[in-house]
C-alpha atoms as a PDB file:
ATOM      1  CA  UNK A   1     149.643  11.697 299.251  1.00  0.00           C
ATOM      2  CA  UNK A   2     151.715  10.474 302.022  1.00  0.00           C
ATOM      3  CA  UNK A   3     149.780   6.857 301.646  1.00  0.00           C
ATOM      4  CA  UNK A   4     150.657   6.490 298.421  1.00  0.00           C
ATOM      5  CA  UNK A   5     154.313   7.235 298.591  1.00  0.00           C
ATOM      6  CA  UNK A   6     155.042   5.241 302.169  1.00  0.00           C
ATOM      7  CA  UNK A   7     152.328   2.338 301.105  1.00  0.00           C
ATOM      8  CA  UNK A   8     151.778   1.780 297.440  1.00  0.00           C
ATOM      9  CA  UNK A   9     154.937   3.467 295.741  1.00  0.00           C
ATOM     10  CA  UNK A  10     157.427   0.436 297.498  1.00  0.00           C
ATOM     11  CA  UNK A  11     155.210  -2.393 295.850  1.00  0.00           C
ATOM     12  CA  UNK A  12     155.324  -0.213 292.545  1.00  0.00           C
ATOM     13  CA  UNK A  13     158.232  -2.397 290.274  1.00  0.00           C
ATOM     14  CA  UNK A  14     158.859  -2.597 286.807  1.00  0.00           C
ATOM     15  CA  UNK A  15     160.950  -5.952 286.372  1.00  0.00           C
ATOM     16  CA  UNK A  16     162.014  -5.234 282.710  1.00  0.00           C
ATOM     17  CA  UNK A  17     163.498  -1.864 283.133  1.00  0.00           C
ATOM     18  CA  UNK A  18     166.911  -1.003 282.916  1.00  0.00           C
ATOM     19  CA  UNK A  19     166.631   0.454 286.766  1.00  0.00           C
ATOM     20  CA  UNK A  20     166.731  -1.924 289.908  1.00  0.00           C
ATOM     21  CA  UNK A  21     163.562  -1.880 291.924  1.00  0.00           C
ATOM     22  CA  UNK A  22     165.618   0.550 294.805  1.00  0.00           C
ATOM     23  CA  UNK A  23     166.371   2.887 291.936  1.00  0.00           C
ATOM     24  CA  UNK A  24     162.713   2.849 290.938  1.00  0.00           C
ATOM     25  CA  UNK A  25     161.523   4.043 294.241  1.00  0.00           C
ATOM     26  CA  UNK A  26     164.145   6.431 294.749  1.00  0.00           C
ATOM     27  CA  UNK A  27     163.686   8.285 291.243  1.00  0.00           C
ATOM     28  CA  UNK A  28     160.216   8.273 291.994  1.00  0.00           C
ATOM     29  CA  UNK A  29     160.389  10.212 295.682  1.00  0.00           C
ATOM     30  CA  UNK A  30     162.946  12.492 293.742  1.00  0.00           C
ATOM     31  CA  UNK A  31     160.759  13.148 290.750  1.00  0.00           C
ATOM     32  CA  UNK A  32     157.732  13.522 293.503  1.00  0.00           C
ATOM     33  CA  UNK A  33     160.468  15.862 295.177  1.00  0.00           C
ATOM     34  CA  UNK A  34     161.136  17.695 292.091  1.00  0.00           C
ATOM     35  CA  UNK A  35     157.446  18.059 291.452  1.00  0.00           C
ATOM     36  CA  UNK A  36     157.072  19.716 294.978  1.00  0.00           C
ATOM     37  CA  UNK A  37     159.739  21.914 294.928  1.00  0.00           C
ATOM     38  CA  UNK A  38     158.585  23.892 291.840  1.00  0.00           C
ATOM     39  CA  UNK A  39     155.063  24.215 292.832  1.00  0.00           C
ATOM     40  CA  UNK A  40     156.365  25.799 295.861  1.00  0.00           C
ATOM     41  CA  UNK A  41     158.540  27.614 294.272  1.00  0.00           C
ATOM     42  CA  UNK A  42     156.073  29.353 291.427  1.00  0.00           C
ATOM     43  CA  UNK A  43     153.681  31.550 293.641  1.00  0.00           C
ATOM     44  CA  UNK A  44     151.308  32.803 291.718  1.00  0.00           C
ATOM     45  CA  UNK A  45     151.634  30.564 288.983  1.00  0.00           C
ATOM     46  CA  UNK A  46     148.504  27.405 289.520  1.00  0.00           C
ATOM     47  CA  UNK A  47     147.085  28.417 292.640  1.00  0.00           C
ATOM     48  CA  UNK A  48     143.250  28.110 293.044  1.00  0.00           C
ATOM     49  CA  UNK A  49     141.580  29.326 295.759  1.00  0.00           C
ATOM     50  CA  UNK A  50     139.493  25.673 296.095  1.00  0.00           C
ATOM     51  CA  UNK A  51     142.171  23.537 297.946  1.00  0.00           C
ATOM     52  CA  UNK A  52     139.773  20.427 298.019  1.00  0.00           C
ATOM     53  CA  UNK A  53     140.462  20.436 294.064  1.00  0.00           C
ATOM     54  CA  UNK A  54     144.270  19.369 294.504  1.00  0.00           C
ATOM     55  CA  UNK A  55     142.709  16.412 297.329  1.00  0.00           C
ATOM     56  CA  UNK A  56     140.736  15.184 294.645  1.00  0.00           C
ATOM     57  CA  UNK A  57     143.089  15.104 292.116  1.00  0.00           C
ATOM     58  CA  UNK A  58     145.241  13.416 294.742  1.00  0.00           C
ATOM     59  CA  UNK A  59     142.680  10.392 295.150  1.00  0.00           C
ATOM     60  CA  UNK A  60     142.816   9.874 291.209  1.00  0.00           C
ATOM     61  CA  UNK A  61     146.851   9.082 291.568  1.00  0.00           C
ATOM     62  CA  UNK A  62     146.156   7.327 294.873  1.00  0.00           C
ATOM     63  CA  UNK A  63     143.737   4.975 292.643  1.00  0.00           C
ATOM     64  CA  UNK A  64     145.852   4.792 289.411  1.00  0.00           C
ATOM     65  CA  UNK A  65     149.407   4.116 291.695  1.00  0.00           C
ATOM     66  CA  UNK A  66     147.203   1.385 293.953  1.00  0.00           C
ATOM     67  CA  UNK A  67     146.084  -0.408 291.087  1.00  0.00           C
ATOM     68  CA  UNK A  68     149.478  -0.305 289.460  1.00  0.00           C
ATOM     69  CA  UNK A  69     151.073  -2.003 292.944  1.00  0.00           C
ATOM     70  CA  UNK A  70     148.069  -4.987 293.130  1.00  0.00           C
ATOM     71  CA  UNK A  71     147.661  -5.530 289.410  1.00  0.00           C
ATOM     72  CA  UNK A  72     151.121  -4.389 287.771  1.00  0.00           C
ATOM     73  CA  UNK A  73     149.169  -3.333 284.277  1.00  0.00           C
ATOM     74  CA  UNK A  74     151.236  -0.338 283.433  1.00  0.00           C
ATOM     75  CA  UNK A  75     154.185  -0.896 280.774  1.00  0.00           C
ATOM     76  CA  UNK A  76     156.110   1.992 281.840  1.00  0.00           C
ATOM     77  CA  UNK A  77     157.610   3.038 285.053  1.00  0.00           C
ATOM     78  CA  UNK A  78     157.756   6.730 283.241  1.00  0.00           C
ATOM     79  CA  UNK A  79     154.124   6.843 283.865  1.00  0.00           C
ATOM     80  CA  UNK A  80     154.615   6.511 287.198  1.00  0.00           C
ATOM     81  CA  UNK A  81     157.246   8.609 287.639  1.00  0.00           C
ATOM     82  CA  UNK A  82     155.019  11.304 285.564  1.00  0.00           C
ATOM     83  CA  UNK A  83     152.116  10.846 287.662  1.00  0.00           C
ATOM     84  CA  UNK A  84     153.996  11.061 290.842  1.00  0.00           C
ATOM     85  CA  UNK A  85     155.674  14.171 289.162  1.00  0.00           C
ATOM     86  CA  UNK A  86     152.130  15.816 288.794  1.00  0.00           C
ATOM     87  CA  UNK A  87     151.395  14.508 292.704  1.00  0.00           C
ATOM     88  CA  UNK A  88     154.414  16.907 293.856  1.00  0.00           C
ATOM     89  CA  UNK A  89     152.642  19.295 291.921  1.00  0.00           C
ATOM     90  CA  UNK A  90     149.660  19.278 293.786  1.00  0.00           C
ATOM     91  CA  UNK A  91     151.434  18.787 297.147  1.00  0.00           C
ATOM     92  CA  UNK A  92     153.323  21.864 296.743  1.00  0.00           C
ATOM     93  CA  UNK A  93     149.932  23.999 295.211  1.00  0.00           C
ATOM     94  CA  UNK A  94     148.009  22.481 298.227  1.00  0.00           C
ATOM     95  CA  UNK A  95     150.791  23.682 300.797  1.00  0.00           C
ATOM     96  CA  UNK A  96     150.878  26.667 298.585  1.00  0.00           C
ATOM     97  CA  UNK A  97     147.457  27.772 298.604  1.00  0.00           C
ATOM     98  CA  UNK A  98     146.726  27.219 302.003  1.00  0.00           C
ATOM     99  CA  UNK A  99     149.669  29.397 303.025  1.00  0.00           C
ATOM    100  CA  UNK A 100     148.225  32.206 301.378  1.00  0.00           C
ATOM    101  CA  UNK A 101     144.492  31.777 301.657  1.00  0.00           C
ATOM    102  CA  UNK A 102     145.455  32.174 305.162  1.00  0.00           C
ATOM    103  CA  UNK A 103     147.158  35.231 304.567  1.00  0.00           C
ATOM    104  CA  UNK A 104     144.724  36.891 302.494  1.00  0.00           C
ATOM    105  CA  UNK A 105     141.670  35.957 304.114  1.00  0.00           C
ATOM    106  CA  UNK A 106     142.133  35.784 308.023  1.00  0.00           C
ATOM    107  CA  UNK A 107     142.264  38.621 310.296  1.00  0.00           C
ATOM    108  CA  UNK A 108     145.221  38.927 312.367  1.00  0.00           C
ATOM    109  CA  UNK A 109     144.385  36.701 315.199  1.00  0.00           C
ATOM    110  CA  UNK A 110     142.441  34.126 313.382  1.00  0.00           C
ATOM    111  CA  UNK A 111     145.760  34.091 311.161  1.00  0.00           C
ATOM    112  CA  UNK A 112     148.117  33.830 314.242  1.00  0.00           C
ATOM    113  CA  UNK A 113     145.965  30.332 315.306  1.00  0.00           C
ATOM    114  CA  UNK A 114     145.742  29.309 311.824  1.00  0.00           C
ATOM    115  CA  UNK A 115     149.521  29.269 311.106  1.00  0.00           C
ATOM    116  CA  UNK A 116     150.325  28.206 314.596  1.00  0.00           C
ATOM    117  CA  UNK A 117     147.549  24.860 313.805  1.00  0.00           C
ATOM    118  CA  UNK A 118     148.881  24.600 310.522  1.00  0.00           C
ATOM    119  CA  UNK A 119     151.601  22.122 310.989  1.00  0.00           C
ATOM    120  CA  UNK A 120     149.192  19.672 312.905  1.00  0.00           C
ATOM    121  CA  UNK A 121     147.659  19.441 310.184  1.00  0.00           C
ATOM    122  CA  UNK A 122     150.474  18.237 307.953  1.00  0.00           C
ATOM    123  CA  UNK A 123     151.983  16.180 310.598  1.00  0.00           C
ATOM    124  CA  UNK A 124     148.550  14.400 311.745  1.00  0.00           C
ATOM    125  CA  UNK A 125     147.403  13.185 308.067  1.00  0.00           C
ATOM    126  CA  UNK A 126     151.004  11.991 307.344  1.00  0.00           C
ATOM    127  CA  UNK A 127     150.817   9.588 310.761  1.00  0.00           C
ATOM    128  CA  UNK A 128     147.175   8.257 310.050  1.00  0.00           C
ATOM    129  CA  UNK A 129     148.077   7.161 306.331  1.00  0.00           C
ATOM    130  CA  UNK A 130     151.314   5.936 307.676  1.00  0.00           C
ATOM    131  CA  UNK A 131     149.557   3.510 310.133  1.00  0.00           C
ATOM    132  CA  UNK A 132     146.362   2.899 307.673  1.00  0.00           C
ATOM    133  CA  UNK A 133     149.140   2.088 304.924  1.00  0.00           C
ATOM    134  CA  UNK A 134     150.343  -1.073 306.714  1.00  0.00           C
ATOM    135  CA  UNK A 135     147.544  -3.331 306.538  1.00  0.00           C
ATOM    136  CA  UNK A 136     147.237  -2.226 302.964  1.00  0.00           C
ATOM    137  CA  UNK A 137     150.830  -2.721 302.315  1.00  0.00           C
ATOM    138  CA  UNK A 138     150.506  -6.331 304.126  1.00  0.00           C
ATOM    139  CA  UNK A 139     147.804  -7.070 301.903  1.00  0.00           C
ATOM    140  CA  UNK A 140     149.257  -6.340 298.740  1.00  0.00           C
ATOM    141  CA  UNK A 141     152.299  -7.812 299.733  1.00  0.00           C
ATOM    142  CA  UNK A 142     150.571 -11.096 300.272  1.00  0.00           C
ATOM    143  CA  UNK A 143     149.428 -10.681 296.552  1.00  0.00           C
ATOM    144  CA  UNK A 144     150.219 -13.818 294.155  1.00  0.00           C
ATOM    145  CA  UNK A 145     153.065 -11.435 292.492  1.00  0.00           C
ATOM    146  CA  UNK A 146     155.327 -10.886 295.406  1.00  0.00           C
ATOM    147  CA  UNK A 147     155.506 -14.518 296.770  1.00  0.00           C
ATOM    148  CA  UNK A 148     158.396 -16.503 295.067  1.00  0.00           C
END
């Protein structure tokens, strides 16, 4: 999630819309936002107790945004912005479910360490995809489209 938003979603530009490429990206972290928000929000509503589900469905929008920044084949940035609307879905139900799995399921001390590991575990994905999203960003930037 974090790779595509830091890595792919800058290259991500739609020259014939009405919107300037800065608007682009910043409707699309506030639709991804958006997206987030109300997952969190809606407790009950969505949540499945196989987290690995909302990963998965994450790698199909990592693929379909990636694409979109080396090959530019989508017509319309709304696709994007719905996709990425759907990603803050799942980053919300992911946050979401393993919240409560935890809460449900561990005993009292295993949920003490659990909670107390849990932000390591946000934090440490979001670093690695920053740092493996610059060669990737490099590379795409380097892409026939972006030299002028």
């Amino acid at each position: 999630m974090y790779f595509t938003n830091q890595g792919l979603l800058e290259l991500v530009y739609f020259p014939a819309s009405q919107m300037t490429h800065a608007q682009q990206y910043s409707w699309s972290n506030t639709i991804r936002c958006l997206g987030t928000l109300i997952s969190r929000s809606a407790h009950k509503l969505f949540l499945l107790s196989s987290t690995w589900i909302y990963s998965g469905l994450a790698m199909v929008i990592l693929v379909v945004v990636g694409m979109e920044a080396h090959y530019h084949y989508l017509p319309s940035e709304y696709i994007i912005f719905t996709l990425l609307f759907l990603q803050g879905l799942l980053e919300g139900a992911a946050f979401r479910s393993t919240v409560f799995t935890v809460h449900e399921k561990a005993g009292d001390k295993e949920r003490e360490f659990c909670l107390g590991i849990f932000p390591v575990s946000l934090f440490l994905p979001a670093m690695l995809a920053g740092f493996a999203s610059i060669p990737v960003h490099d590379v795409l930037c380097q892409n026939h489209l972006y030299l002028q």
